[in-house]
PDB file of N, CA and C in Angstrom:
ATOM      1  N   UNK A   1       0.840  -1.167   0.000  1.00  0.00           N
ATOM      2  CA  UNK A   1       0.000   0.000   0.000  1.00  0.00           C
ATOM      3  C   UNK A   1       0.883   1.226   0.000  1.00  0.00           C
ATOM      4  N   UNK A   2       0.437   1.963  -1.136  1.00  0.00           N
ATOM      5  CA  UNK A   2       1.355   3.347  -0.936  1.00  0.00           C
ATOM      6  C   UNK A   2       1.052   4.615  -0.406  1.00  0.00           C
ATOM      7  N   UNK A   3       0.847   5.382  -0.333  1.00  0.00           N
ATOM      8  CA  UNK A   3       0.129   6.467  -0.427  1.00  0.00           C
ATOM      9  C   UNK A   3       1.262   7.941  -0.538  1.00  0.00           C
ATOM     10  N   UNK A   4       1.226   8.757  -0.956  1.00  0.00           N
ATOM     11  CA  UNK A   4       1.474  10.429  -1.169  1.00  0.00           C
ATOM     12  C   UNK A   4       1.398  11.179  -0.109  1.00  0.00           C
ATOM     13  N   UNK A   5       2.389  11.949   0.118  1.00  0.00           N
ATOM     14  CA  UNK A   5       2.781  12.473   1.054  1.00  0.00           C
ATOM     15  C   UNK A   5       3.260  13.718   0.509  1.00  0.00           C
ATOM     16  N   UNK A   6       3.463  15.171   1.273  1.00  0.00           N
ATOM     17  CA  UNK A   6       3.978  16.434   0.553  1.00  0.00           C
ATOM     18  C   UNK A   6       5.439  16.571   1.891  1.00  0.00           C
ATOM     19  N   UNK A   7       6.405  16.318   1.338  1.00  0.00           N
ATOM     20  CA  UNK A   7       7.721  16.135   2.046  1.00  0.00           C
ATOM     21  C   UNK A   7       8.358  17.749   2.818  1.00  0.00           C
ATOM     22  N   UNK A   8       8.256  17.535   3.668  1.00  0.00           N
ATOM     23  CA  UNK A   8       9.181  18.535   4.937  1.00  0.00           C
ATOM     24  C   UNK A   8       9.788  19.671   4.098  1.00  0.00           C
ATOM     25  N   UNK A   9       9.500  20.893   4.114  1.00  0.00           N
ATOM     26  CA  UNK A   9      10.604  21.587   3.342  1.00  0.00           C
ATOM     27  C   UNK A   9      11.674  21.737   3.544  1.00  0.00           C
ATOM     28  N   UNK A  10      11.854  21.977   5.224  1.00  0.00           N
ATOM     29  CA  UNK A  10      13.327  21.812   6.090  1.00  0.00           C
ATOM     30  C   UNK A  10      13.781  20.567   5.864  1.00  0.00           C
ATOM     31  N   UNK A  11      13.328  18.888   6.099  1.00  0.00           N
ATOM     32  CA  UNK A  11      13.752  18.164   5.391  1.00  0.00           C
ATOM     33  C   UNK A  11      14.849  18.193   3.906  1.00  0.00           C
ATOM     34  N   UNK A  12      13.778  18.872   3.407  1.00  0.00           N
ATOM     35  CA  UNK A  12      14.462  18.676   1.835  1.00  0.00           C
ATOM     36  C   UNK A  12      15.740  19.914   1.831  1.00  0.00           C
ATOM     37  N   UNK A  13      15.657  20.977   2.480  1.00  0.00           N
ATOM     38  CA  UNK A  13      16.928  21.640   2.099  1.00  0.00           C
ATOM     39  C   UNK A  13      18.023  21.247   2.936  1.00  0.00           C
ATOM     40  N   UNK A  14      17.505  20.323   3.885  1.00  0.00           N
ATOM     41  CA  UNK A  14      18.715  20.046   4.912  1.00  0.00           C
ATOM     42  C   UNK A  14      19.185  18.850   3.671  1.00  0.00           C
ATOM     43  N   UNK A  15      18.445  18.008   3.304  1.00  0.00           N
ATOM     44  CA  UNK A  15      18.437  16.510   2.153  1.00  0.00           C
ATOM     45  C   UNK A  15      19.564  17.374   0.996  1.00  0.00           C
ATOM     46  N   UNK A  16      19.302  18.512   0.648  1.00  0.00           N
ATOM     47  CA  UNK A  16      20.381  19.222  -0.691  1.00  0.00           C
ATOM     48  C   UNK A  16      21.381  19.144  -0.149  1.00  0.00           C
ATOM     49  N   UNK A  17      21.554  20.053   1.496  1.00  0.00           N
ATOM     50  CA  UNK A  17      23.157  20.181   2.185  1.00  0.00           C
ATOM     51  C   UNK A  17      23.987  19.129   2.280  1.00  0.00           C
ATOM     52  N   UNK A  18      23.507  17.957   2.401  1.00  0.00           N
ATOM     53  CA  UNK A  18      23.881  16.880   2.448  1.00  0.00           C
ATOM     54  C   UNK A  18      24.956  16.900   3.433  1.00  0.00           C
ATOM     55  N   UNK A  19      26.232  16.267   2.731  1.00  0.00           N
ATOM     56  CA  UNK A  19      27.312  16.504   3.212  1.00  0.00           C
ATOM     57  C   UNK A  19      28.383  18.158   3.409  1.00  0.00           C
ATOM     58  N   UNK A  20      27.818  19.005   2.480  1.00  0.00           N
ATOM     59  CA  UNK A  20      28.205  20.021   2.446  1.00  0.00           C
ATOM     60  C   UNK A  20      28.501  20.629   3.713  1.00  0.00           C
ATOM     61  N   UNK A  21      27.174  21.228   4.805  1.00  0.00           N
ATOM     62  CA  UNK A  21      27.054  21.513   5.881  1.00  0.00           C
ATOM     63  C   UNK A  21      28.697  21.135   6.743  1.00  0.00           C
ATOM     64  N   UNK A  22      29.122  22.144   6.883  1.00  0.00           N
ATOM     65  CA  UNK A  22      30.195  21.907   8.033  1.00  0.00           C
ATOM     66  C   UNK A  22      31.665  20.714   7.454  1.00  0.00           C
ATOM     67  N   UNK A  23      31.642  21.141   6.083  1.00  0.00           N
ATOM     68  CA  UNK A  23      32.820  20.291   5.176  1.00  0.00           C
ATOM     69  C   UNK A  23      33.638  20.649   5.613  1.00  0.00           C
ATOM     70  N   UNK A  24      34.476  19.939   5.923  1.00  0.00           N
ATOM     71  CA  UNK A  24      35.980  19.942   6.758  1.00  0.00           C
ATOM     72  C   UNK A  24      36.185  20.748   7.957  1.00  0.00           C
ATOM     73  N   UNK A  25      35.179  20.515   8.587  1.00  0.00           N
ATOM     74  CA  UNK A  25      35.064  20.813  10.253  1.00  0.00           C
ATOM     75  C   UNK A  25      35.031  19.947  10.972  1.00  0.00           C
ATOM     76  N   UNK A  26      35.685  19.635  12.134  1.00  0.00           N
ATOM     77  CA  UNK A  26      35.260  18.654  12.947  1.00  0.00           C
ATOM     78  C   UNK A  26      35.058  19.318  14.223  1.00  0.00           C
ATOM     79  N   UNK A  27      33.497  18.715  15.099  1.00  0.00           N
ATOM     80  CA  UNK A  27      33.220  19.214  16.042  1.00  0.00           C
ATOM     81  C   UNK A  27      34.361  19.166  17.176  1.00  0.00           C
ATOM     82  N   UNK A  28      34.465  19.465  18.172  1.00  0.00           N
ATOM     83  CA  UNK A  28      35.535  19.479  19.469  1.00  0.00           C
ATOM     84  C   UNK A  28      35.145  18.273  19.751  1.00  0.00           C
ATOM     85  N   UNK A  29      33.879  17.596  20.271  1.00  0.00           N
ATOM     86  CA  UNK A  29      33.672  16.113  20.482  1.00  0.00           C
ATOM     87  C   UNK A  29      34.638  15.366  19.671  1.00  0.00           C
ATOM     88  N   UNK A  30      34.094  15.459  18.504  1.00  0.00           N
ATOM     89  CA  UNK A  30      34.993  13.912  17.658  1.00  0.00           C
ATOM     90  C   UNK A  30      36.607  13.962  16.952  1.00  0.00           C
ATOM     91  N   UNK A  31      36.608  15.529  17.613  1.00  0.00           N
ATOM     92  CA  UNK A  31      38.464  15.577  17.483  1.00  0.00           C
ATOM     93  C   UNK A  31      39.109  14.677  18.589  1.00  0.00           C
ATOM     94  N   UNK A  32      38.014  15.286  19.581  1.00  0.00           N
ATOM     95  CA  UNK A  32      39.021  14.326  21.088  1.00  0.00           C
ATOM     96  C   UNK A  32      38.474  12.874  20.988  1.00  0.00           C
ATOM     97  N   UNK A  33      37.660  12.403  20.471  1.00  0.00           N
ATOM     98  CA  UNK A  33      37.340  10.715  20.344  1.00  0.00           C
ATOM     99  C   UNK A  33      38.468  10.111  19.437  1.00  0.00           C
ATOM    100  N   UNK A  34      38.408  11.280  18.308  1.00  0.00           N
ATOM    101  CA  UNK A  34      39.536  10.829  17.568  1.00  0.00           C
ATOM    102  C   UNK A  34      40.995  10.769  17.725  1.00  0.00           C
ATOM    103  N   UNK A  35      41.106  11.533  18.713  1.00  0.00           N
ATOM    104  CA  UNK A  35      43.038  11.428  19.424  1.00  0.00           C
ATOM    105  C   UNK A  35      42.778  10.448  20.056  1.00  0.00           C
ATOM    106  N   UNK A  36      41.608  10.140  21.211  1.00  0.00           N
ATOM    107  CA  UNK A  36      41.537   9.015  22.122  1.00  0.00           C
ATOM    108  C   UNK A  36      41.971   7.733  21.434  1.00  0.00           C
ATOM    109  N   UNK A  37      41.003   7.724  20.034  1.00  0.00           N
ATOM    110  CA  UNK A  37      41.032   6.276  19.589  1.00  0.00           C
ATOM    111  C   UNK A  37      42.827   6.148  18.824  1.00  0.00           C
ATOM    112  N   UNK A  38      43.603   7.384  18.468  1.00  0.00           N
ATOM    113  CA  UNK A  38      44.643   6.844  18.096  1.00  0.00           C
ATOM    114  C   UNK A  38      45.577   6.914  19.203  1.00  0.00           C
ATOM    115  N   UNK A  39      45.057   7.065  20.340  1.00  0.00           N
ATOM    116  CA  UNK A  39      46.412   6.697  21.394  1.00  0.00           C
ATOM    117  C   UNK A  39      45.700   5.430  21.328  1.00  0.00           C
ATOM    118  N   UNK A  40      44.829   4.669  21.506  1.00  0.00           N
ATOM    119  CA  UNK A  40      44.333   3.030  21.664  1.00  0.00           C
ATOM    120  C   UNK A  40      44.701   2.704  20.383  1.00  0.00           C
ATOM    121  N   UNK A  41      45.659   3.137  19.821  1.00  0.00           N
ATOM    122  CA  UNK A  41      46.364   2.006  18.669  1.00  0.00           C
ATOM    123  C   UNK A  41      45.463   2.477  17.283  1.00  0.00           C
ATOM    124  N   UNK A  42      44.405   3.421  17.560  1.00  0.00           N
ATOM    125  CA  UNK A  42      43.768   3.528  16.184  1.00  0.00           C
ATOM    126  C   UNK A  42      43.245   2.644  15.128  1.00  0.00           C
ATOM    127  N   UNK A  43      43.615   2.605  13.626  1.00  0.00           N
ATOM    128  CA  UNK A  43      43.341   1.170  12.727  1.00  0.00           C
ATOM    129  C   UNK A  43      44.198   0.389  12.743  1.00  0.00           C
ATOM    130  N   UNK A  44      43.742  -0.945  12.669  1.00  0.00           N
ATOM    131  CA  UNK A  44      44.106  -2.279  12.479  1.00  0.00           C
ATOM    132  C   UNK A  44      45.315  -2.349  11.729  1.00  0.00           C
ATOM    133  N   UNK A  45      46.229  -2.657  11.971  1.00  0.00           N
ATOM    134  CA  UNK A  45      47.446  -2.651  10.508  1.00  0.00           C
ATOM    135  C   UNK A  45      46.837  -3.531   9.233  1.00  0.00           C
ATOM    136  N   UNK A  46      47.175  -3.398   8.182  1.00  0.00           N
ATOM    137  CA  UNK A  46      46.460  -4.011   6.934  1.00  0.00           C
ATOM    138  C   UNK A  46      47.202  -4.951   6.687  1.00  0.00           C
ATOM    139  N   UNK A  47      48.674  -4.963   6.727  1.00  0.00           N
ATOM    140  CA  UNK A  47      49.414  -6.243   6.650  1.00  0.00           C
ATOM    141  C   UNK A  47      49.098  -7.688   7.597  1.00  0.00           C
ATOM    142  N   UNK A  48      49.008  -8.867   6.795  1.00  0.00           N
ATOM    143  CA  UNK A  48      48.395 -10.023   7.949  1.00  0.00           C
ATOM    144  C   UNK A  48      49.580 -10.111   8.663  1.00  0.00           C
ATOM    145  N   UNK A  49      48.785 -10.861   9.993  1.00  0.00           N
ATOM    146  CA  UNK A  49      49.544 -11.619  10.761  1.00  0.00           C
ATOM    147  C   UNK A  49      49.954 -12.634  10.461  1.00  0.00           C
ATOM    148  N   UNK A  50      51.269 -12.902  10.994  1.00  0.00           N
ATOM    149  CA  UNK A  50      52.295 -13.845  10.945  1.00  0.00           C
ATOM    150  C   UNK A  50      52.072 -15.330  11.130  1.00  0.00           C
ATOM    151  N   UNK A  51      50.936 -16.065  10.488  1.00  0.00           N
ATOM    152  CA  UNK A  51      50.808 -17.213  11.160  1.00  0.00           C
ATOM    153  C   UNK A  51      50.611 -18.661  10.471  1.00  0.00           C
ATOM    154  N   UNK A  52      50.970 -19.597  10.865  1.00  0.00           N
ATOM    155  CA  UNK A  52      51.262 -20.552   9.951  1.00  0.00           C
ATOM    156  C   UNK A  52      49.933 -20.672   9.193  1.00  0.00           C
ATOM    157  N   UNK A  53      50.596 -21.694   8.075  1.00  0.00           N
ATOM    158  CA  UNK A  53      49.730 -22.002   7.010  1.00  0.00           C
ATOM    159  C   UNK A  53      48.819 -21.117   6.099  1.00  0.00           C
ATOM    160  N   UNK A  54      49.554 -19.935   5.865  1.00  0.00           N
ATOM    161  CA  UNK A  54      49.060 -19.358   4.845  1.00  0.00           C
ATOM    162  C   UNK A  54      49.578 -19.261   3.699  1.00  0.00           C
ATOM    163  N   UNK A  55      50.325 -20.325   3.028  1.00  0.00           N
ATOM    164  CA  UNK A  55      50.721 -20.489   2.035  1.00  0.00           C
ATOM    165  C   UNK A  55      50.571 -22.155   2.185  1.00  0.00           C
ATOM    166  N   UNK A  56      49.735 -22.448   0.943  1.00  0.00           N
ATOM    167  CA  UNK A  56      48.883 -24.202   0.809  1.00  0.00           C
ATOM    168  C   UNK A  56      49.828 -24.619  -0.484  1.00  0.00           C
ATOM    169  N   UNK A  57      49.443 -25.631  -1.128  1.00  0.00           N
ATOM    170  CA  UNK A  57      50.162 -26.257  -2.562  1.00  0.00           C
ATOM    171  C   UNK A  57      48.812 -25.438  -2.941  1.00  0.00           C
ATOM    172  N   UNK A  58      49.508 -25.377  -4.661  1.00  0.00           N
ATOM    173  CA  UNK A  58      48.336 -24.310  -5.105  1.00  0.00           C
ATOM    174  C   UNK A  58      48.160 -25.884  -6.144  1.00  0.00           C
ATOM    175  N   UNK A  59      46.140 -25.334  -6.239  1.00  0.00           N
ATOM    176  CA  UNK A  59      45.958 -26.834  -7.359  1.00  0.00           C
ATOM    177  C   UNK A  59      46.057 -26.760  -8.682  1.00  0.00           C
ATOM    178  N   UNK A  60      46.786 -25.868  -8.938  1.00  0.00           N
ATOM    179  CA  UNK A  60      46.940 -25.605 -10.208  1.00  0.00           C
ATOM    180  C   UNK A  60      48.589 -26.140 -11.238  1.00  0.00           C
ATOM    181  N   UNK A  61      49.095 -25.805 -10.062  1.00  0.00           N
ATOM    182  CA  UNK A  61      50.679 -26.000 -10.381  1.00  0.00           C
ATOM    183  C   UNK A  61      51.465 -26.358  -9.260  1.00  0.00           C
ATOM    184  N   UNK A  62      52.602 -26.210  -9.272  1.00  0.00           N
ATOM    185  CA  UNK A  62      53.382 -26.880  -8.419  1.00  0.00           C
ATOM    186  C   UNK A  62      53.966 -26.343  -7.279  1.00  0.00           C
ATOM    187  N   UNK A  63      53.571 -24.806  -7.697  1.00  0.00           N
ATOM    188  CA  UNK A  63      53.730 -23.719  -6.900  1.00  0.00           C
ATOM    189  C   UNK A  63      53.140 -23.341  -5.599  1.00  0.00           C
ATOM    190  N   UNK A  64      53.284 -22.633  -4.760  1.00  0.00           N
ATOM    191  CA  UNK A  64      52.827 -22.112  -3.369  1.00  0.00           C
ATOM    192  C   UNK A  64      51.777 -21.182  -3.321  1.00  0.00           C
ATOM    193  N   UNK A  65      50.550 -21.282  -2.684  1.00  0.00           N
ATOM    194  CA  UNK A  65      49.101 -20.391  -2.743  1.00  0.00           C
ATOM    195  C   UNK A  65      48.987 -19.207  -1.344  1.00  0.00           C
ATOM    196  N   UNK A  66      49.174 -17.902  -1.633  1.00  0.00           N
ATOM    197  CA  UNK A  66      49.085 -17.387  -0.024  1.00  0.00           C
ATOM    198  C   UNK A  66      47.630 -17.339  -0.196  1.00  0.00           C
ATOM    199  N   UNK A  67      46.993 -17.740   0.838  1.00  0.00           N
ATOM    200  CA  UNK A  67      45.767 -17.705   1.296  1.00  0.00           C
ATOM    201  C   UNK A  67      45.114 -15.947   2.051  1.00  0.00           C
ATOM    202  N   UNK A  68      46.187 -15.412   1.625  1.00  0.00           N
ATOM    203  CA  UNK A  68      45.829 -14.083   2.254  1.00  0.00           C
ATOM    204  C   UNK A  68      45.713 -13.015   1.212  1.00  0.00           C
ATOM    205  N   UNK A  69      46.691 -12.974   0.573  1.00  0.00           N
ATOM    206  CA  UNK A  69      46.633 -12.289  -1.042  1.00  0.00           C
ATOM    207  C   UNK A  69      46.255 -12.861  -1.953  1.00  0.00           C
ATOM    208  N   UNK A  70      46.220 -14.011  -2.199  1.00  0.00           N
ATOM    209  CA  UNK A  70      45.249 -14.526  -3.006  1.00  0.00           C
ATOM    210  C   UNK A  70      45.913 -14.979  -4.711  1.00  0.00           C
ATOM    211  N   UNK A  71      47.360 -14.883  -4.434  1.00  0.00           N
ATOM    212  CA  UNK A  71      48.121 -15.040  -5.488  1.00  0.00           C
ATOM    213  C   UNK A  71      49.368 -16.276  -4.871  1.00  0.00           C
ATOM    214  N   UNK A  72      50.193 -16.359  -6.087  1.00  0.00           N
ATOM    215  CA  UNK A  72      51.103 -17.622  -5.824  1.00  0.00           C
ATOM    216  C   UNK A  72      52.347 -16.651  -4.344  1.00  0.00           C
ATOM    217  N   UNK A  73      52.936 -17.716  -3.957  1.00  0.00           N
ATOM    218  CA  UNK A  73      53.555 -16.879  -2.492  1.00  0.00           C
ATOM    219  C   UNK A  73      54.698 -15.966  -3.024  1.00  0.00           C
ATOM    220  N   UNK A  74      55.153 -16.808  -4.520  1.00  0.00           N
ATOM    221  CA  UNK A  74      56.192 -15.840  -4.876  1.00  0.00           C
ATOM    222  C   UNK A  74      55.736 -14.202  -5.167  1.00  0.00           C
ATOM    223  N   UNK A  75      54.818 -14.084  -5.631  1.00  0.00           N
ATOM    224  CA  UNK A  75      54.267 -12.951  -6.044  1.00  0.00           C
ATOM    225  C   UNK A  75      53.320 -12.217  -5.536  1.00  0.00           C
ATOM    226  N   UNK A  76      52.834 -12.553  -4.042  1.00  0.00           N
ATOM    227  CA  UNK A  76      52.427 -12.076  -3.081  1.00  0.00           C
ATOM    228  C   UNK A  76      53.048 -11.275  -2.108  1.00  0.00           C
ATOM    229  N   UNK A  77      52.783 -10.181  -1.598  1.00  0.00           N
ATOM    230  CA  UNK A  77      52.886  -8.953  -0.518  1.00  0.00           C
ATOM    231  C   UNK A  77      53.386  -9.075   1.150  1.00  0.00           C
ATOM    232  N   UNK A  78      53.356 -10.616   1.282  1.00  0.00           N
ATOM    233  CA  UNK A  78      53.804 -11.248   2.357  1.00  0.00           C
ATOM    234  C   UNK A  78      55.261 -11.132   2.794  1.00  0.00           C
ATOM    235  N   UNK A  79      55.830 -11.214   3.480  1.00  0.00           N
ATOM    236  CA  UNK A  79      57.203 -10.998   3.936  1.00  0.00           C
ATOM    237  C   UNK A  79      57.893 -11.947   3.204  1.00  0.00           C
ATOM    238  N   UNK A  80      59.038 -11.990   3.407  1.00  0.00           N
ATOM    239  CA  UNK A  80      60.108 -13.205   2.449  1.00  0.00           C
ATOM    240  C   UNK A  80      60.188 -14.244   4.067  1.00  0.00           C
ATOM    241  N   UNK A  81      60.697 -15.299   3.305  1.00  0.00           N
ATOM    242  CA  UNK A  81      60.721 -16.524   4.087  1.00  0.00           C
ATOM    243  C   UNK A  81      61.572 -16.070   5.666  1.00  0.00           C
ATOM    244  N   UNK A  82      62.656 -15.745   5.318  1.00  0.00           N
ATOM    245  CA  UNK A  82      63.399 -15.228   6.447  1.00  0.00           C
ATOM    246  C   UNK A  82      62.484 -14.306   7.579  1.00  0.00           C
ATOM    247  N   UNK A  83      61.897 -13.435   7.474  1.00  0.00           N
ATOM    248  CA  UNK A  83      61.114 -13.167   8.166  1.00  0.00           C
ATOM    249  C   UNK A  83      59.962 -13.834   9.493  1.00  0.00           C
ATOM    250  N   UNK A  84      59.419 -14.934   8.024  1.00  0.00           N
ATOM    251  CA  UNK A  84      58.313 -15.626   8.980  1.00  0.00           C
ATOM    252  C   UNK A  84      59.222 -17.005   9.691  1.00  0.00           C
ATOM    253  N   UNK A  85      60.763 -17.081   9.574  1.00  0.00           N
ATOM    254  CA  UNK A  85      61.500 -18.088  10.122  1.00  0.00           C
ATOM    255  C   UNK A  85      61.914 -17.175  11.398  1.00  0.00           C
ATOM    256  N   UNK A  86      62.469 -15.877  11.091  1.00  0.00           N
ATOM    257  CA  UNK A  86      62.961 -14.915  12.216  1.00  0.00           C
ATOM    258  C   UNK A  86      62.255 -15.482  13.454  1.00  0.00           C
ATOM    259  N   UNK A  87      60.600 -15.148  12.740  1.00  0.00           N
ATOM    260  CA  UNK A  87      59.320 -14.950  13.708  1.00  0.00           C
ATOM    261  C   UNK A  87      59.134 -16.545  14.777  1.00  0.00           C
ATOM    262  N   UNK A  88      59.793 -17.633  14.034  1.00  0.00           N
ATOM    263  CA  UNK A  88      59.470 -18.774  14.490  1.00  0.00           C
ATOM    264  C   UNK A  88      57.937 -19.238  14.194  1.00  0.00           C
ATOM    265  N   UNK A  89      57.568 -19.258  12.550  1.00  0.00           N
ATOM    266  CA  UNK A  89      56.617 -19.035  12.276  1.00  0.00           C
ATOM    267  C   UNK A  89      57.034 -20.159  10.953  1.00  0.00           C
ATOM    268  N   UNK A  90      56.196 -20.866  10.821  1.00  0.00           N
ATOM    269  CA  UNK A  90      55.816 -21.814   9.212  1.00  0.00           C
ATOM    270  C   UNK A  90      55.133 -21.429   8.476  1.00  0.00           C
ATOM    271  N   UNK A  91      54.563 -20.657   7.279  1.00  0.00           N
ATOM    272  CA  UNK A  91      54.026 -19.857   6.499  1.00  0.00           C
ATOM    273  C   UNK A  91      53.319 -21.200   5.502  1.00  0.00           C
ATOM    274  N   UNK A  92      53.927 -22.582   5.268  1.00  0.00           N
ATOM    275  CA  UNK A  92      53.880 -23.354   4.941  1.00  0.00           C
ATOM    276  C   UNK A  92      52.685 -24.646   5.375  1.00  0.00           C
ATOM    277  N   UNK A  93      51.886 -24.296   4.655  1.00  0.00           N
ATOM    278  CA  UNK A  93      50.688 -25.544   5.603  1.00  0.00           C
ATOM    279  C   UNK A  93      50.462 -26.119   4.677  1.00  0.00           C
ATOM    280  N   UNK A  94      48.999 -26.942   5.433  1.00  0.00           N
ATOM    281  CA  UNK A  94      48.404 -27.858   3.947  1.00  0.00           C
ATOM    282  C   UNK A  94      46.858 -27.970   4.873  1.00  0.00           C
TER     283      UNK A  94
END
């Protein structure tokens, strides 16, 4: 069931401002939430963690699969072997 409605005028010019309103301002609130959250470490690092078995036999070839990048291990974004050996870490699963 539908019915027609004649829409808010304040609605609709606030609906144009959109994002405009207050572009590249940030209130005093969410400046200080936002220092808070980067003394608590802020974002996630994007690089994976160090942990075994993310590199499988790939079924294609004879080659190594990182399960994290999504490409063969040689040509994946992952650290070099020495690294995940440094770490005391097997990169190597099945």
């Amino acid at each position: 069931m539908t019915t027609s409605h004649t829409p808010n005028p304040a609605a609709v010019a606030l609906g144009r401002l959109g994002g405009l309103a207050g572009k590249g301002k940030t209130s005093p609130a969410k400046a200080a939430a936002a220092r808070t959250n980067g003394r608590l470490g802020g974002r996630p690092p994007t690089r994976p963690a160090l942990v075994a078995g993310v590199w499988v036999p790939c079924s294609l070839c004879e080659d190594w699969w990182c399960r994290v990048h999504h490409f063969h291990a040689a040509d994946c974004a992952c650290p070099e072997i020495d690294t995940w050996t440094a770490a005391g870490v097997d990169p190597y699963g099945e």
